[in-house]
C-alpha atoms as a PDB file:
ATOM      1  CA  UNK A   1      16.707 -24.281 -49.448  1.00  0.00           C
ATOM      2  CA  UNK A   2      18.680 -21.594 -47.154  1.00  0.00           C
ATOM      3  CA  UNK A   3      22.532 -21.342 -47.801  1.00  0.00           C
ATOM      4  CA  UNK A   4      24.381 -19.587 -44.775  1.00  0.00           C
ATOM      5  CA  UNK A   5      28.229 -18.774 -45.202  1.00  0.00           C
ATOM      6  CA  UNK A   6      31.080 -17.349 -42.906  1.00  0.00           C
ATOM      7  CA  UNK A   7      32.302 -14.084 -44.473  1.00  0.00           C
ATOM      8  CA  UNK A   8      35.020 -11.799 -43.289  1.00  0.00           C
ATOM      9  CA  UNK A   9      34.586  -8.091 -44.162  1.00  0.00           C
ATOM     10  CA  UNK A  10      37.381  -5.403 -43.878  1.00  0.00           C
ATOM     11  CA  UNK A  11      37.170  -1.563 -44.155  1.00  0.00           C
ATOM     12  CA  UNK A  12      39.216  -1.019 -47.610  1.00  0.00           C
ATOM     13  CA  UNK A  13      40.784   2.243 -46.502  1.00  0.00           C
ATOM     14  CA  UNK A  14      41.942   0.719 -43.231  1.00  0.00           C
ATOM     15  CA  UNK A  15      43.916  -2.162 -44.822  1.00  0.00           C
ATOM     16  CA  UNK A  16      45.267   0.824 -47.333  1.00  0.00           C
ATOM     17  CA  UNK A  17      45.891   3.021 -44.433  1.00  0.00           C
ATOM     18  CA  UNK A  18      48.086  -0.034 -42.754  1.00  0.00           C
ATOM     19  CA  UNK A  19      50.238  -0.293 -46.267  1.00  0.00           C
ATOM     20  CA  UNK A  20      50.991   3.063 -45.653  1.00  0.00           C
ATOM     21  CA  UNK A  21      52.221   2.952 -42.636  1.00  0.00           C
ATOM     22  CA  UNK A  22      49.795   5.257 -41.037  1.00  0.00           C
ATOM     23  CA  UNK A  23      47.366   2.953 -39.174  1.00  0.00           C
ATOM     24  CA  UNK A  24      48.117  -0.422 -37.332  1.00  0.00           C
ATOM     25  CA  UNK A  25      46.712  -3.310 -38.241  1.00  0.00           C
ATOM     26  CA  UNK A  26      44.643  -4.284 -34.939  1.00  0.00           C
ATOM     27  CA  UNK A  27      42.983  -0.796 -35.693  1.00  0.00           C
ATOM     28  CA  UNK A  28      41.407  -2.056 -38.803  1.00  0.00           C
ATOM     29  CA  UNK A  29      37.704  -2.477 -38.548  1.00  0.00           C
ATOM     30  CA  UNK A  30      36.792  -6.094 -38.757  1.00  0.00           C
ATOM     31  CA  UNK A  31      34.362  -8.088 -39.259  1.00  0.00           C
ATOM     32  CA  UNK A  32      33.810 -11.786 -39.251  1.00  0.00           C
ATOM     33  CA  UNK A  33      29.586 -12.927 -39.470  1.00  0.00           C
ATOM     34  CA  UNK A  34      28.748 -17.327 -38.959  1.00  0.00           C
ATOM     35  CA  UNK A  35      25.416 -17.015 -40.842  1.00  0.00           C
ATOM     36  CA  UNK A  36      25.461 -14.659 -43.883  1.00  0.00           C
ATOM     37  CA  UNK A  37      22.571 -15.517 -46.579  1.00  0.00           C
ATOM     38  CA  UNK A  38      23.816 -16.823 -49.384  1.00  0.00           C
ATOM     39  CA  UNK A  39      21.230 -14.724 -51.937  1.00  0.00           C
ATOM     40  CA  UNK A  40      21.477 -15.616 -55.992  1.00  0.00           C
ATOM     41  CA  UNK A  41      18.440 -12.812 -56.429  1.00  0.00           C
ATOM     42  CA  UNK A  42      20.932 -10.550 -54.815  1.00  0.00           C
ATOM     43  CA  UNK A  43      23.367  -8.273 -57.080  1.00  0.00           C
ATOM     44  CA  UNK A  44      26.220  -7.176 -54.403  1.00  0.00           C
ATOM     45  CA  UNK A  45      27.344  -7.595 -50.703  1.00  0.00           C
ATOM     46  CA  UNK A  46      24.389  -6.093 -48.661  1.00  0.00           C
ATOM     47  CA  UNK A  47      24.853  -5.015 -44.888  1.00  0.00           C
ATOM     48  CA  UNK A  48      22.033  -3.924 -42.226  1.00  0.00           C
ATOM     49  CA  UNK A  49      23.147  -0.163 -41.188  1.00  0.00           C
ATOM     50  CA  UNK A  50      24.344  -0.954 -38.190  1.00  0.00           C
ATOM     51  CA  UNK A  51      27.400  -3.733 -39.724  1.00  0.00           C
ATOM     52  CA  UNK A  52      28.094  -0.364 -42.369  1.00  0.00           C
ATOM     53  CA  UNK A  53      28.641   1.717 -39.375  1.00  0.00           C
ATOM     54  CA  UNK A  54      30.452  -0.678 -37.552  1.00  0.00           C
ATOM     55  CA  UNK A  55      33.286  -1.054 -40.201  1.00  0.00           C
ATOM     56  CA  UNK A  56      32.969   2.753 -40.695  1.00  0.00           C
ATOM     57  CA  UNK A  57      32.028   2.565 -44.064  1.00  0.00           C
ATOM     58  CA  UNK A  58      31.070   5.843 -45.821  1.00  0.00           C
ATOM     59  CA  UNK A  59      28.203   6.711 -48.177  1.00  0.00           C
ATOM     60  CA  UNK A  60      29.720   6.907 -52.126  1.00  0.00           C
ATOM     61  CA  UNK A  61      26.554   6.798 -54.123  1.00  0.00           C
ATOM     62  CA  UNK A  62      22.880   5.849 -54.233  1.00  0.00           C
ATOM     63  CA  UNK A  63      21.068   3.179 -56.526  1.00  0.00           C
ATOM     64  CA  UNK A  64      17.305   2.351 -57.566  1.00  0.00           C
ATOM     65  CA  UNK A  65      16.928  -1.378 -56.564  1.00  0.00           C
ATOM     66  CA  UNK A  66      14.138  -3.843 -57.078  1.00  0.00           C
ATOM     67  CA  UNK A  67      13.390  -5.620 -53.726  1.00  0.00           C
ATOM     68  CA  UNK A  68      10.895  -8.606 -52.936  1.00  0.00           C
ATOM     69  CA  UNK A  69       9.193  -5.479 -51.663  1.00  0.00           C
ATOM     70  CA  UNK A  70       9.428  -3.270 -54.712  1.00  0.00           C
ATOM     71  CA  UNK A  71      11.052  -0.523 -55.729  1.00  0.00           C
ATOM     72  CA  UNK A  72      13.515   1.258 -53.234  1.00  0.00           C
ATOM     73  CA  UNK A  73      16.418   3.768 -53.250  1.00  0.00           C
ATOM     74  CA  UNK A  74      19.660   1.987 -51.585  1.00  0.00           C
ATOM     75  CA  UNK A  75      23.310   3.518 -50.475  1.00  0.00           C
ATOM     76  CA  UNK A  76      26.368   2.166 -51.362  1.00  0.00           C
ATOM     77  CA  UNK A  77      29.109   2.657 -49.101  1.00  0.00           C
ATOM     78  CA  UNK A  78      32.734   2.925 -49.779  1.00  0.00           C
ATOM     79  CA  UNK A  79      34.693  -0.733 -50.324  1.00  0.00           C
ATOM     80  CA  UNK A  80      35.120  -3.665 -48.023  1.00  0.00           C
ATOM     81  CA  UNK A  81      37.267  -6.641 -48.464  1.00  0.00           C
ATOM     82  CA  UNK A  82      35.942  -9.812 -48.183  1.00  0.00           C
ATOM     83  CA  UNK A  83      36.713 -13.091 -47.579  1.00  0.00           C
ATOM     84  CA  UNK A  84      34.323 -16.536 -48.707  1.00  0.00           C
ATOM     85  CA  UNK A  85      36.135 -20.018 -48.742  1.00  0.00           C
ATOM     86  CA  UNK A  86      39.660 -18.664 -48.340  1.00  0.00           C
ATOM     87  CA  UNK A  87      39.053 -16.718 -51.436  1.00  0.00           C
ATOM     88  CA  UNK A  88      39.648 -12.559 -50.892  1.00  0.00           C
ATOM     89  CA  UNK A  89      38.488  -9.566 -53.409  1.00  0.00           C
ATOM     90  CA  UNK A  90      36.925  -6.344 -53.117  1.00  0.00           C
ATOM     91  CA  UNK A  91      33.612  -4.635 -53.638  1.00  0.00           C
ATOM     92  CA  UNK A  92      30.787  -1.242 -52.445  1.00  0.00           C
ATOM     93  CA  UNK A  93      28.466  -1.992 -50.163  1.00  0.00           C
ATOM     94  CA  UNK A  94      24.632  -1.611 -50.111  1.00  0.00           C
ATOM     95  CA  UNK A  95      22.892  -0.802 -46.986  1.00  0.00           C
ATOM     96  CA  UNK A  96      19.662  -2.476 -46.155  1.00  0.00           C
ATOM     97  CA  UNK A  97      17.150  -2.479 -43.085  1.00  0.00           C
ATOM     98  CA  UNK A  98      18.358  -3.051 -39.591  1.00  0.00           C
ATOM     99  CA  UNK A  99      17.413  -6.403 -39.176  1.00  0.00           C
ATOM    100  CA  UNK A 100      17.861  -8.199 -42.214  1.00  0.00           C
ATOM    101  CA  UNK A 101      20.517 -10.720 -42.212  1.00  0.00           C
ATOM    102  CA  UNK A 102      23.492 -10.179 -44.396  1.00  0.00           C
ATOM    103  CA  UNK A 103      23.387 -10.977 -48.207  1.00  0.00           C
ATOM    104  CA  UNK A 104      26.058 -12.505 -50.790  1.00  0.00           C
ATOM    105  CA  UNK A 105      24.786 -11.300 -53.917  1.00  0.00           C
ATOM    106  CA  UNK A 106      25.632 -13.051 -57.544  1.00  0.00           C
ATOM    107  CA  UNK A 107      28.518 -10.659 -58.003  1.00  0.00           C
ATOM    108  CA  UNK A 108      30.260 -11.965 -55.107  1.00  0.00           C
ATOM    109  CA  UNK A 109      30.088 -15.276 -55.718  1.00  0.00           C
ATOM    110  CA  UNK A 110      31.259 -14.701 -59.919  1.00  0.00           C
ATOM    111  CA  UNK A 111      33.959 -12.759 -58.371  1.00  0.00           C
ATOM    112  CA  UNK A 112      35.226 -15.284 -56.548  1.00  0.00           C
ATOM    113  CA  UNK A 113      34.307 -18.595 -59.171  1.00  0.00           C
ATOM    114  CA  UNK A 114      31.848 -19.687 -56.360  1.00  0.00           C
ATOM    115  CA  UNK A 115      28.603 -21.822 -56.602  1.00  0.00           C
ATOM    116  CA  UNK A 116      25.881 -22.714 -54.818  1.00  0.00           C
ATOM    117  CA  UNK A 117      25.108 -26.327 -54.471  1.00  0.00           C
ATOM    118  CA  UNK A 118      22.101 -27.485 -53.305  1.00  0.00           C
ATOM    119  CA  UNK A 119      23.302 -30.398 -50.951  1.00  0.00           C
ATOM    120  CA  UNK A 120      26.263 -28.702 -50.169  1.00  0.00           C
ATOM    121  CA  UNK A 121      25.929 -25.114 -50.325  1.00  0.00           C
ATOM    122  CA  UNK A 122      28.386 -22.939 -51.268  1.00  0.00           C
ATOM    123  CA  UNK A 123      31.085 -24.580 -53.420  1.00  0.00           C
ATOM    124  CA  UNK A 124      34.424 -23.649 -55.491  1.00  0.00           C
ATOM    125  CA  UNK A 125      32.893 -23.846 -59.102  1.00  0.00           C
ATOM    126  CA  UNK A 126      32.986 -27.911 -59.875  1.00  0.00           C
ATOM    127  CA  UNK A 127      33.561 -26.583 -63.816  1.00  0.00           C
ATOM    128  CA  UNK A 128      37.070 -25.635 -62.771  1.00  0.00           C
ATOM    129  CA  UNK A 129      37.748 -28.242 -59.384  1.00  0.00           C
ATOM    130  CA  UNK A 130      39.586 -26.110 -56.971  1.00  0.00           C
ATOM    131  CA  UNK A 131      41.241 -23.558 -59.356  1.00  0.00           C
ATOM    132  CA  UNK A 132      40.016 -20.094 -59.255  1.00  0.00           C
ATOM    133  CA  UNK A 133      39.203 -19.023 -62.810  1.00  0.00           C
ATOM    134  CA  UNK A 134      38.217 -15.817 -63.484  1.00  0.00           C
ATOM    135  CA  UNK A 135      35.786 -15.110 -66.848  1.00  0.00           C
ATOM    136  CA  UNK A 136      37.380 -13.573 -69.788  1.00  0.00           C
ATOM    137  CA  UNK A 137      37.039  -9.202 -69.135  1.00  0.00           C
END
């Protein structure tokens, strides 16, 4: 079954940029997206190109990934912050096709003490009711 979520992404070094009194907030690029994939076989936060250019994202580093498709190289981009069920953290982007809708990997939704549910889709973790409880580090 397909899981869609609203997610709210943020350029990192805009919001910093605001703290520090050298940008204004209405100039930090935003995003807000109705229909993002909710994807377990996903590891991060995955944007199409043209979403990474939109927040202005830059290119940090580049990974080996294993796709439906096989192996591929992927970019990750400098940090957004994002926003699932009122629930806010950060985390590197990777790029993928133009196209492809966007994908909440696994390590979003640990971040955050999300779940999927399979009636309901995505739920605060019913093991801890609406507290957010983060694993041991």
């Amino acid at each position: 079954m397909r899981h869609t979520a609203e997610i709210k992404l943020a350029n990192l070094e805009d919001l910093h940029a605001v703290r520090l009194g050298v940008k204004k907030s209405e100039d930090v690029r935003r995003l807000t997206v109705d229909d993002a994939l909710v994807d377990t076989g996903a590891t991060r936060l995955c944007l199409p190109t043209s979403l990474i250019e939109h927040l202005g994202l830059t290119p940090v580093d580049t990974r080996i990934a294993r796709t439906a498709t096989g192996i591929v190289e992927r970019t990750l981009y400098s940090e957004v912050e994002y926003t699932l069920l009122e629930r806010s953290s950060t985390i590197r982007v990777t790029n993928l096709p133009e196209g492809s809708p966007i994908l909440i990997g696994h390590m979003v939704l640990e971040e955050l003490d999300l779940c999927v549910d399979m009636r309901k889709g995505l739920i605060y973790n019913p093991a801890h009711g609406d507290d957010w409880i983060e694993e041991q580090l």
